[in-house]
Protein backbone atom coordinates (compact mmCIF):
# COMPACT_ATOMS: atom_id res chain seq x y z
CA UNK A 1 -21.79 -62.03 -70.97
CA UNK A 2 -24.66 -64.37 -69.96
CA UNK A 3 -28.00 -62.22 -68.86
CA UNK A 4 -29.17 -62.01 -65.38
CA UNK A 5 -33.08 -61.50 -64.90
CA UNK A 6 -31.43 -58.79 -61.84
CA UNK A 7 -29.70 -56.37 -64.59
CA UNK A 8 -32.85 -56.35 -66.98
CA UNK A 9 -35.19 -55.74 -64.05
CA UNK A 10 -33.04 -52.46 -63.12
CA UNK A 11 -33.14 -51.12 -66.72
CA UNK A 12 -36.67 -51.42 -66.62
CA UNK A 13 -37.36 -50.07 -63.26
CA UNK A 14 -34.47 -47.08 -64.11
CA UNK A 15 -35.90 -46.44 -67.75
CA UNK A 16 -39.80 -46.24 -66.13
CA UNK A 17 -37.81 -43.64 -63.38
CA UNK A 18 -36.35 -41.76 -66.18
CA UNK A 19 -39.35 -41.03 -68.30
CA UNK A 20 -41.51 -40.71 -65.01
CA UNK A 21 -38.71 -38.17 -64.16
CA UNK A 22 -39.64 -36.15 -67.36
CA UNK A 23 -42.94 -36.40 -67.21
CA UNK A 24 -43.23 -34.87 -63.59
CA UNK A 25 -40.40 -32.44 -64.49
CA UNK A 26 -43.10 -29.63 -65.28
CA UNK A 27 -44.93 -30.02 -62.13
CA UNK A 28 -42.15 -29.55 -59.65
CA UNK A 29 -42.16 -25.62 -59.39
CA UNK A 30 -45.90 -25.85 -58.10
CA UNK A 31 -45.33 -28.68 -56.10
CA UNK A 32 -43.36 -29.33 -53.09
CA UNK A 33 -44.10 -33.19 -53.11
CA UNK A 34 -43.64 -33.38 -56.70
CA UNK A 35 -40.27 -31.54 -56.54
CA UNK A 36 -39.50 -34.62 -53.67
CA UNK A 37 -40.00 -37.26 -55.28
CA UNK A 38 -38.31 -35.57 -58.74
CA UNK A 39 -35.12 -34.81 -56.77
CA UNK A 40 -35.38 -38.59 -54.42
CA UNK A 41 -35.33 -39.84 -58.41
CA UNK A 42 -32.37 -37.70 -59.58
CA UNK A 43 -30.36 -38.80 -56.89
CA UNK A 44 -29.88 -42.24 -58.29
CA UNK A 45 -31.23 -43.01 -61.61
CA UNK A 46 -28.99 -41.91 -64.21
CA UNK A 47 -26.18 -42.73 -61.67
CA UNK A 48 -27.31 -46.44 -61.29
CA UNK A 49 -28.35 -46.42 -65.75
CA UNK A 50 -24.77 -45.81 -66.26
CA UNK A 51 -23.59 -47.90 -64.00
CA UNK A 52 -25.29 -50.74 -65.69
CA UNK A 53 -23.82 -49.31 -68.79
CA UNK A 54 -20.45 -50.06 -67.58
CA UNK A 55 -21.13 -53.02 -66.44
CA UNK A 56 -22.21 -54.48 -69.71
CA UNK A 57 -19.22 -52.69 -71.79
CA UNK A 58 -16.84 -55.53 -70.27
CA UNK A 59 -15.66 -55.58 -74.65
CA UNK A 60 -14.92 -52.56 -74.65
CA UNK A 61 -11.31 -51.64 -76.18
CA UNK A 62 -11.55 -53.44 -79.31
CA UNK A 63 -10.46 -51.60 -82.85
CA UNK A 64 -14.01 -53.33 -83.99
CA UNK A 65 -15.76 -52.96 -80.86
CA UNK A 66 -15.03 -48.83 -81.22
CA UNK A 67 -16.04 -49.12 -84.91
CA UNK A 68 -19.39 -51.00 -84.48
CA UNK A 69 -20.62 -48.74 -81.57
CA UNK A 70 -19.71 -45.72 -83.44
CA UNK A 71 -22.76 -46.87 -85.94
CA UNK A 72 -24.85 -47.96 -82.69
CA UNK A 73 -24.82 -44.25 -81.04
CA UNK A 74 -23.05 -41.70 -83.09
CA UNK A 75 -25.12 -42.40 -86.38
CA UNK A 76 -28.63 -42.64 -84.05
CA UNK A 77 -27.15 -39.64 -82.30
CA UNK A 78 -27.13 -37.73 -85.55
CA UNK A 79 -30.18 -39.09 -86.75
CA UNK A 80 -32.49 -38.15 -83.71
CA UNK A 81 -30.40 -34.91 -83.07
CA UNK A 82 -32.11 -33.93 -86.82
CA UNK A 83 -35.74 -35.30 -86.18
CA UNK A 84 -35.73 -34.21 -82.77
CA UNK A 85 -34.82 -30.66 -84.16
CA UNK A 86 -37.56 -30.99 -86.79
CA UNK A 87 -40.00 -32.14 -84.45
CA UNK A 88 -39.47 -29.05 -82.28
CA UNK A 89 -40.43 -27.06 -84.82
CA UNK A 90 -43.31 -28.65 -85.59
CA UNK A 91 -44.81 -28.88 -81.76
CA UNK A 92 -43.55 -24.94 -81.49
CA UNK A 93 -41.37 -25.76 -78.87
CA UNK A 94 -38.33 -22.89 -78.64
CA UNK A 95 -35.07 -23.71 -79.29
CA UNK A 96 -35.51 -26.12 -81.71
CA UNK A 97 -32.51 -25.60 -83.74
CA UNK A 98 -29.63 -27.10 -81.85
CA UNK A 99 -26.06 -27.08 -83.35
CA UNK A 100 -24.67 -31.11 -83.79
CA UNK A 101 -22.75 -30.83 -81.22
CA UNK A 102 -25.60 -29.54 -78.66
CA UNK A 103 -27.23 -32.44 -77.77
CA UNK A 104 -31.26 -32.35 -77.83
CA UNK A 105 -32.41 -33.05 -74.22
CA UNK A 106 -32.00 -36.70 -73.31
CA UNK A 107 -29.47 -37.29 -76.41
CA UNK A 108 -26.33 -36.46 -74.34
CA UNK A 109 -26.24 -39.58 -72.86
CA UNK A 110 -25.55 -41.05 -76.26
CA UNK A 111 -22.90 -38.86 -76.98
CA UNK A 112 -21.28 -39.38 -73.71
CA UNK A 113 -21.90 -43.24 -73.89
CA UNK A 114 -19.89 -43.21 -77.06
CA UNK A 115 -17.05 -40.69 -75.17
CA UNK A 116 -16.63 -43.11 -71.79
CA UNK A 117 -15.87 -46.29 -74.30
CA UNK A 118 -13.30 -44.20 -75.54
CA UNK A 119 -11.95 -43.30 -72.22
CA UNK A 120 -11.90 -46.98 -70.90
CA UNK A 121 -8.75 -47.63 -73.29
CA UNK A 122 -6.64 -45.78 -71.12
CA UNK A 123 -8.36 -46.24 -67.75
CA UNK A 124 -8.49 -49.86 -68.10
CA UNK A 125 -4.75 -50.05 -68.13
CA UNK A 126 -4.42 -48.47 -64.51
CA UNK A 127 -5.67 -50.17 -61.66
CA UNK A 128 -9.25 -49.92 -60.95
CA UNK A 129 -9.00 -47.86 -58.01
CA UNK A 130 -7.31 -45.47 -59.10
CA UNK A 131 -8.82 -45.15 -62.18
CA UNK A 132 -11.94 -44.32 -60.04
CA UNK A 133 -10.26 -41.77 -57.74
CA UNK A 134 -8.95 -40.00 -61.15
CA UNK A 135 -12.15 -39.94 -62.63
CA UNK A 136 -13.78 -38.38 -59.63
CA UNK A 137 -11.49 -36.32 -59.27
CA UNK A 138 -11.96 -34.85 -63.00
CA UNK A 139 -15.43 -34.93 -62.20
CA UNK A 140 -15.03 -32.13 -59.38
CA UNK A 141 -12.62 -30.32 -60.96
CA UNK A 142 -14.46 -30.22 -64.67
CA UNK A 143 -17.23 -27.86 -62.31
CA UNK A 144 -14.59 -25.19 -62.02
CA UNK A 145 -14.68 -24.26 -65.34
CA UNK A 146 -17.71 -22.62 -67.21
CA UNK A 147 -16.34 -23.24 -70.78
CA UNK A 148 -16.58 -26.95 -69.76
CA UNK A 149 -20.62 -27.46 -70.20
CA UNK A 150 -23.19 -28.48 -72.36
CA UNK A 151 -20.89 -28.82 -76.13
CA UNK A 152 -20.62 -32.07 -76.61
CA UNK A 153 -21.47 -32.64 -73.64
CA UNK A 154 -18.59 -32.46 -71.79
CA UNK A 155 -19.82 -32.07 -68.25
CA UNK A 156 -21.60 -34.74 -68.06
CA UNK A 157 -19.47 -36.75 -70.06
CA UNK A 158 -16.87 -36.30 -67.33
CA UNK A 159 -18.62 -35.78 -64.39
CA UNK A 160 -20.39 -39.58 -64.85
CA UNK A 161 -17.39 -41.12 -65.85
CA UNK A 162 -16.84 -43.07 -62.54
CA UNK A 163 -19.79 -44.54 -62.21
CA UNK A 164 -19.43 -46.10 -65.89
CA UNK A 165 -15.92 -47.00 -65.15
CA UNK A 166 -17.23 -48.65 -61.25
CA UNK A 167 -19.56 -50.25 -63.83
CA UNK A 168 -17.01 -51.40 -65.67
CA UNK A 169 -14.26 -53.03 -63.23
CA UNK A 170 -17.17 -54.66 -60.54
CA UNK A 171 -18.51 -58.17 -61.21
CA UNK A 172 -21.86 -60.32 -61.21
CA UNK A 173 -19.71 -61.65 -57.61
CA UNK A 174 -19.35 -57.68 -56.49
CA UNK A 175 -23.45 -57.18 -56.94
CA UNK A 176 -24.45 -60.27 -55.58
CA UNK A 177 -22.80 -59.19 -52.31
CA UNK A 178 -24.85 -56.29 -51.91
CA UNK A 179 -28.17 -58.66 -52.03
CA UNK A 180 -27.91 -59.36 -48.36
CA UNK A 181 -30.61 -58.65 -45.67
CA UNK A 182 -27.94 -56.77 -43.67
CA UNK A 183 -27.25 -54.14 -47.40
CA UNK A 184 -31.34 -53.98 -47.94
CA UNK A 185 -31.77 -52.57 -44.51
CA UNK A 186 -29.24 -50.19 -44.12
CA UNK A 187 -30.07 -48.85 -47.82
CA UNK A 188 -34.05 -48.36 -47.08
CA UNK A 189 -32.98 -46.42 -44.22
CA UNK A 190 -30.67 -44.48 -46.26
CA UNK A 191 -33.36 -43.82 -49.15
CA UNK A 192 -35.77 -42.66 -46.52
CA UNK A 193 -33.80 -40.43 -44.87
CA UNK A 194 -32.91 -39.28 -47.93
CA UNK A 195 -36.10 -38.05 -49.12
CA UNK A 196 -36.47 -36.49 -45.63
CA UNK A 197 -34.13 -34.28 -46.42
CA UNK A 198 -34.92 -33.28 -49.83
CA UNK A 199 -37.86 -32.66 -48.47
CA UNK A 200 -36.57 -30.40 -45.49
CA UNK A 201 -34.10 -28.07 -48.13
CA UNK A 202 -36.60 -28.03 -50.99
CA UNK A 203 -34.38 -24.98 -52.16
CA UNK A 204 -31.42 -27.14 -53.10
CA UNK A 205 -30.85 -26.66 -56.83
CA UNK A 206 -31.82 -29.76 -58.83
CA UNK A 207 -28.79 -28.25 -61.61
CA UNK A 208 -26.49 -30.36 -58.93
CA UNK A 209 -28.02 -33.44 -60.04
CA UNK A 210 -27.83 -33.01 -63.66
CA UNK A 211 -23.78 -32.61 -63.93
CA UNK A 212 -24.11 -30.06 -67.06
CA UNK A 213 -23.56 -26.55 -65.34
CA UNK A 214 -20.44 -25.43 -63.65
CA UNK A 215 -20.26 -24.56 -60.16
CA UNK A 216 -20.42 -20.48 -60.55
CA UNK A 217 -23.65 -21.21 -62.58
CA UNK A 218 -25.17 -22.77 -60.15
CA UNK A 219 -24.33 -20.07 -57.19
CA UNK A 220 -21.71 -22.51 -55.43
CA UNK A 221 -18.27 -21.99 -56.66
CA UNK A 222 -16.91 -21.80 -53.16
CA UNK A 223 -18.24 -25.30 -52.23
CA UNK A 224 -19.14 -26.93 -54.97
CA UNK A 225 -16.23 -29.43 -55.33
CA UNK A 226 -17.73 -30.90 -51.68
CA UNK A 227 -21.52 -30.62 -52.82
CA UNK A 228 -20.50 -33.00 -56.21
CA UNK A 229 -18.43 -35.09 -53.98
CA UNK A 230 -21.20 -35.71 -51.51
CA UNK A 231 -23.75 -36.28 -54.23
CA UNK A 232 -21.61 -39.10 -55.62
CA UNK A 233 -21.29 -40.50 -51.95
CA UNK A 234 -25.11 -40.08 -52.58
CA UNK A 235 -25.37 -41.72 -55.87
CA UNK A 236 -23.15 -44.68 -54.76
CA UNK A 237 -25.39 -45.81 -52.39
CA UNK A 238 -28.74 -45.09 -53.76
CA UNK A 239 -27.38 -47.42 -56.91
CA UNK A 240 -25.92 -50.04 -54.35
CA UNK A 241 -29.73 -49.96 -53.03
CA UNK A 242 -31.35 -50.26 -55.82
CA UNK A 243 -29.47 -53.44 -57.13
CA UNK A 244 -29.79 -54.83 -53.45
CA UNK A 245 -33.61 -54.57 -53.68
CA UNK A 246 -34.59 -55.51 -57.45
CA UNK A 247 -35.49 -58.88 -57.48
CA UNK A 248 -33.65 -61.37 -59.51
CA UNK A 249 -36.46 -63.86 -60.90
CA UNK A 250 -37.22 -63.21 -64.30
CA UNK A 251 -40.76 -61.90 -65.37
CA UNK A 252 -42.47 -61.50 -68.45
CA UNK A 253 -41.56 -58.31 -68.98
CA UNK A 254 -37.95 -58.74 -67.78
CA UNK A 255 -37.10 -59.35 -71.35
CA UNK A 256 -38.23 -54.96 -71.90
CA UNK A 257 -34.89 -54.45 -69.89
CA UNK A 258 -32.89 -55.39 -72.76
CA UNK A 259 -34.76 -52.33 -75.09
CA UNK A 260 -33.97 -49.45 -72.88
CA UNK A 261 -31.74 -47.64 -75.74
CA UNK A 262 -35.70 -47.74 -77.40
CA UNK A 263 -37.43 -46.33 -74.70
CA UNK A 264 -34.39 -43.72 -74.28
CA UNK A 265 -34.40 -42.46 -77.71
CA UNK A 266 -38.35 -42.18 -78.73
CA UNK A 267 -39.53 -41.56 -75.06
CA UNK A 268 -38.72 -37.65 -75.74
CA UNK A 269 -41.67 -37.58 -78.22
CA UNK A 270 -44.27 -37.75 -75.64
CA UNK A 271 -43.02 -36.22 -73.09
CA UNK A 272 -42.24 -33.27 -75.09
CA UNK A 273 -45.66 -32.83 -77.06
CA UNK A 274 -47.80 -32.71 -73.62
CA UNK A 275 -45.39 -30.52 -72.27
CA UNK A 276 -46.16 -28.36 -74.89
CA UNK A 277 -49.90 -29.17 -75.20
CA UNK A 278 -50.34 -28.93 -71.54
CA UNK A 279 -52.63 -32.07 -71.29
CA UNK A 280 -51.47 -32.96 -67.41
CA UNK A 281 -52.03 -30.85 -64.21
CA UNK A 282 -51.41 -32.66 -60.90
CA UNK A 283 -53.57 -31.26 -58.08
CA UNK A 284 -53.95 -34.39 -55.85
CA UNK A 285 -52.46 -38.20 -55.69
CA UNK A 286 -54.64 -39.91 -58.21
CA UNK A 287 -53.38 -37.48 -60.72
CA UNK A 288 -49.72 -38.25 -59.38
CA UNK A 289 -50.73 -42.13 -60.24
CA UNK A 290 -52.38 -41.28 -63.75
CA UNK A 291 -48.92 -40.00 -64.74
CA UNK A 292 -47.01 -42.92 -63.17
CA UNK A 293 -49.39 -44.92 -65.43
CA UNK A 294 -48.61 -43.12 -68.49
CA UNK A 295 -45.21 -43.19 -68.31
CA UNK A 296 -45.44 -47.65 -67.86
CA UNK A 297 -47.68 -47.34 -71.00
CA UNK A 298 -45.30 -45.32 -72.98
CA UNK A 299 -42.44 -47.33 -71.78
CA UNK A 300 -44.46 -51.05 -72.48
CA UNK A 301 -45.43 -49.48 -76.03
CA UNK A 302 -41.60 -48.50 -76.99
CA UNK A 303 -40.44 -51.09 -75.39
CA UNK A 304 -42.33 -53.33 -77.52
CA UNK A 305 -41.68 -55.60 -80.14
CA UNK A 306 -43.24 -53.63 -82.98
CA UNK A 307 -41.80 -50.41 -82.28
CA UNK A 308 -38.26 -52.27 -82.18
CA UNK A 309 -39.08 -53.91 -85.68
CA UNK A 310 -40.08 -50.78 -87.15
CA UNK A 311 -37.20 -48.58 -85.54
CA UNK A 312 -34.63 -50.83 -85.46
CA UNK A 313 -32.70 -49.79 -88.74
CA UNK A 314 -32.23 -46.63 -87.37
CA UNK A 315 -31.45 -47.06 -84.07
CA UNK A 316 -28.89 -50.16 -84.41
CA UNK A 317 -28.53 -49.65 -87.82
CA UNK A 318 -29.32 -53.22 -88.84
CA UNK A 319 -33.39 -54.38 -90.12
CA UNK A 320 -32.46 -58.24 -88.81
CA UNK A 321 -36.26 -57.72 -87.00
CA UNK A 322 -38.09 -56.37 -90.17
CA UNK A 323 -36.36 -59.06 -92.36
CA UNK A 324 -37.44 -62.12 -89.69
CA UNK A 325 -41.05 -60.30 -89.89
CA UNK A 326 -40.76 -60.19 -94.10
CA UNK A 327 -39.81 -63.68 -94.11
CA UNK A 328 -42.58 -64.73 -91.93
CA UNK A 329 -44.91 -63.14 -93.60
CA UNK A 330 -43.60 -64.39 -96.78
CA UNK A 331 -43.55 -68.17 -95.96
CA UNK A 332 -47.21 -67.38 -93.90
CA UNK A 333 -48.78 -66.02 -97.86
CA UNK A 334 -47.25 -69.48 -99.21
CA UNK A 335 -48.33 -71.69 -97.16
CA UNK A 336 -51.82 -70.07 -97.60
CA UNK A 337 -51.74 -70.36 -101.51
């Protein structure tokens, strides 16, 4: 599938929101705006990241295309599941010793990633509404049961699902729709009255968002079938918005959209290590902004073209970048002598 400058720009701007997310995460008990804008971000940004996921897995099927993306995110899965373990040891950061199949923090979404490819070779046979409806639907009822959580990471795995599938079945014709005046309009208003109220029910469990605890665990088992339902009305049109307003013109740092799976998997590093160090307090705006800043400037820097050469063996399992570099480098020293 040929690139659009529109899809790169939303991984960028969804990645920044992700590890801005984590980075204000720690704040949000002291803070009511903090805890906002945290929950305004939850609303949509791994809803709209998986969407885009979906949306580039049109290959998906394939006995080779299953085999290949086992080594892109079950082998990195593995790999980061062990240093990330290792590294939360060494930071003294509790509960460091996760079991393989209890994914580390942000590493669900790998093993999930991995588990909604596998799904697609039955759901693409149905039609793609009701694909949709049944995936929804096993996203409300997964919330019923509390064996159904964070192993493997089930819950979110299914709960998800229909946003990578919607992903999946709409087209670069389906998106470009939504880039109308009339879409823009009726989406800021949306998003605005949306962090009104967030901002109005601050008590409103940010668990919801997440999609790894079951309803009982999160005090609603009566209603919680309707509160997931209404967040994915939610998360539908927050990621409609967001593709309405990115801009489609391609940038010099578009290109950083395509390294997201970079930023994803290192990103936890930092964040981690001041959480534990306690480096940040946020007592007014400019603080606010001096985060915001260092979360671009770990996303630029991981995002960048060193950090892919040097980690690219282990996170695509291939050293095509370091080899171009050696090669270089090699015909640059003979051409000097």
């Amino acid at each position: 599938m040929k690139r659009e400058a529109t899809f790169d720009n939303a991984k960028l701007l969804l990645i920044f929101l992700v590890v801005f997310g984590h980075l204000i995460q720690p704040f949000t008990d002291g803070s009511h705006t903090m805890y906002t804008i945290y929950m305004w971000i939850y609303t949509f940004h791994m809803p709209a990241f998986i969407f885009l996921a979906g949306f580039f897995a049109k290959g998906s099927g394939h006995k080779d295309y299953i085999v290949n993306l086992a080594k892109k995110l079950i082998l990195p899965y593995m790999i980061f599941q062990l240093a990330y373990s290792g590294y939360f040891f060494f930071i003294g950061k509790d509960g460091w010793l996760n079991g393989p199949f209890y994914p580390h923090w942000s590493l669900w979404f790998l093993f999930s990633l991995f588990c909604w490819h596998i799904m697609l070779y039955w759901f693409k046979r149905v039609p793609a509404l009701t694909g949709i409806l049944v995936s929804v639907g096993l996203g409300l009822v997964v919330g019923y049961f509390n064996d159904i959580g964070h192993m493997f990471s089930l819950s979110r795995t299914f709960v998800f699902f229909p946003f990578f599938l919607a992903g999946y079945w709409l087209t670069k014709d389906h998106v470009k729709k939504w880039r109308t005046p009339q879409v823009r309009e009726a989406t800021l208003l949306f998003m605005t009255a949306l962090v009104g109220l967030i901002a109005i029910f601050p008590e409103f469990d940010s668990g919801w968002l997440l999609g790894s605890k079951s309803y009982s665990e999160l005090g609603g088992l009566e209603f919680g079938g309707l509160i997931r339902f209404a967040g994915y009305i939610v998360g539908a049109i927050m990621t409609v918005g967001v593709l309405a307003w990115i801009p489609g013109k391609s940038y010099r740092f578009t290109v950083l959209g395509r390294r997201t799976l970079y930023v994803y998997l290192l990103h936890g590093f930092f964040i981690q290590f001041f959480r534990e160090a306690g480096w940040f307090e946020v007592d007014n705006m400019i603080d606010f902004a001096g985060l915001a800043i260092v979360a671009a400037s770990i996303v630029f820097l991981l995002s960048s073209t060193s950090i892919q050469t040097l980690t690219q063996p282990v996170i695509e399992g291939r050293a095509q970048l370091i080899k171009k570099w050696w090669h270089k480098l090699a015909k640059k020293d003979y051409t000097t002598n």
